[in-house]
Protein backbone atom coordinates (compact mmCIF):
# COMPACT_ATOMS: atom_id res chain seq x y z
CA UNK A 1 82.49 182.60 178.10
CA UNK A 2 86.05 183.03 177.45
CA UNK A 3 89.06 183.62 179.20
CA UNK A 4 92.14 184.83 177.76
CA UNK A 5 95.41 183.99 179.54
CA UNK A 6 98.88 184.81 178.55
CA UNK A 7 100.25 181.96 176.74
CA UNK A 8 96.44 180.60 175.03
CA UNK A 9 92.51 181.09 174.81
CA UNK A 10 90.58 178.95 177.00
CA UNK A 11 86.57 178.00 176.64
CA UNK A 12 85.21 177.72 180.27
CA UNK A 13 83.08 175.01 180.10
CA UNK A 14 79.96 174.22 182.13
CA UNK A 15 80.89 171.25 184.78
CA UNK A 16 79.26 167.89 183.91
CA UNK A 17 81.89 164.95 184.86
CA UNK A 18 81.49 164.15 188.12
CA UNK A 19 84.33 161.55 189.63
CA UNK A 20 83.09 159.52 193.24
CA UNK A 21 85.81 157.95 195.00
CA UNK A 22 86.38 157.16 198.93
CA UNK A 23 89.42 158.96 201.45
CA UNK A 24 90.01 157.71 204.60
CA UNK A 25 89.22 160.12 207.52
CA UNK A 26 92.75 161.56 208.01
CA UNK A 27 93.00 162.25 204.17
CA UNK A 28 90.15 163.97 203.99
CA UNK A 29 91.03 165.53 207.30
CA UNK A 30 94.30 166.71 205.82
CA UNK A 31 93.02 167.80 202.57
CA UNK A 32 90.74 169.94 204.27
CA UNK A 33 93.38 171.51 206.33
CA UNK A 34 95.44 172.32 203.10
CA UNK A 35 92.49 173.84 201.58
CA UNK A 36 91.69 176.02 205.03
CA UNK A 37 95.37 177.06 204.58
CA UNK A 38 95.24 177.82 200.79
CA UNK A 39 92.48 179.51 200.75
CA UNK A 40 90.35 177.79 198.38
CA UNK A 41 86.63 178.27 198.86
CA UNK A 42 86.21 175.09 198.80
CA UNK A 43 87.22 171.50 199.48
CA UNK A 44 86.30 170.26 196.08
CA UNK A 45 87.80 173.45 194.24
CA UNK A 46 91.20 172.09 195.97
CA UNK A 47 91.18 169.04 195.22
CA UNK A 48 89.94 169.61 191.33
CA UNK A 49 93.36 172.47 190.84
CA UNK A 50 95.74 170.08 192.70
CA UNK A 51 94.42 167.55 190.59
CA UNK A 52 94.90 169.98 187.32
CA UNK A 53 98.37 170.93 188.60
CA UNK A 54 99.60 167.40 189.25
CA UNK A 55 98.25 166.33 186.19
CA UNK A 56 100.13 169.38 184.22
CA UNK A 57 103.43 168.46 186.00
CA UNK A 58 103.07 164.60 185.04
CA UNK A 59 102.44 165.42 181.16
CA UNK A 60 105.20 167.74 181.05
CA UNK A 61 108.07 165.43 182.63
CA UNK A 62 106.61 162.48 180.36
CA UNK A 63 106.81 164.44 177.17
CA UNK A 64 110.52 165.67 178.20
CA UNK A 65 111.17 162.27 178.73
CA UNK A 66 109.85 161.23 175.49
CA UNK A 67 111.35 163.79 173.72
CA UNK A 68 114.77 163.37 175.75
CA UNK A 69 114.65 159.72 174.01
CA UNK A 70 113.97 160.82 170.68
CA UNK A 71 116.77 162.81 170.66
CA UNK A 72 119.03 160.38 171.72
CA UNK A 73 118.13 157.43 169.34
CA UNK A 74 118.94 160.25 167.16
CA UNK A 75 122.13 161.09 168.20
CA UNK A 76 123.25 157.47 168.70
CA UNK A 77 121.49 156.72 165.16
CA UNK A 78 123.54 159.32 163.61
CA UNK A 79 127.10 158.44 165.30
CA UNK A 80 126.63 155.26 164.98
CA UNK A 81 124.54 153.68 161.53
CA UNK A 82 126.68 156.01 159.32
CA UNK A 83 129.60 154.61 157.50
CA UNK A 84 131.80 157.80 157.74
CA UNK A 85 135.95 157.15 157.38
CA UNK A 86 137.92 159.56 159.43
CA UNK A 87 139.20 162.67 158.16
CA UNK A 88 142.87 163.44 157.70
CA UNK A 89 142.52 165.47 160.88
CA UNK A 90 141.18 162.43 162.86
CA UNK A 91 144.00 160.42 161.79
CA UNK A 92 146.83 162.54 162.27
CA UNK A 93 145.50 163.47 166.18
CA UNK A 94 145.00 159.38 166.73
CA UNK A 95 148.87 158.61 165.23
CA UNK A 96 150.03 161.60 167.82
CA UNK A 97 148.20 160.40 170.75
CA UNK A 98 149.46 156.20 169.80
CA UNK A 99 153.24 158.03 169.60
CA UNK A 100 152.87 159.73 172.64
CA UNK A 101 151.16 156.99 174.75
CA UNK A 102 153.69 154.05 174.08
């Protein structure tokens, strides 16, 4: 069965991962109180789409992160490996700003 949603197709897949871990009684007290409130049918159907939103959230920041640091090696690459003289423009702004700063 497929699903289509705006943005991509996606194959529902038959559950077969199974992930055991143990709460403490107040977690799973409160998790059960967010899931009363959210309406999910379930506790484990809120806890597996927090867990799918969290995890979407985390990927996303990292891969702006990443991509914010590509783009600045880039920049500073760029500005700063290149052995470019200044123009006659460049020059003639720095000798008015030396004359006017003395």
């Amino acid at each position: 069965m497929y699903v289509s949603l705006p943005y991509k197709i996606v194959e529902m897949n038959t559950k077969s991962e199974r992930i055991e871990f143990r709460i403490t009684e107040l977690d799973k007290e409160l998790f059960s109180r967010a899931q009363e409130l959210s309406g999910f049918s379930s506790l484990a159907a809120f806890i597996t789409q927090t867990m799918k939103e969290t995890s979407d959230q985390i990927i996303a920041d990292n891969q702006r992160v990443l991509a914010s640091s590509r783009d600045q090696e880039l920049f500073f690459k760029t500005l700063f490996e290149q052995d470019l003289e200044p123009n006659e423009a460049l020059v003639s702004a720095a000798k008015r700003y030396r004359k006017l700063n003395r």
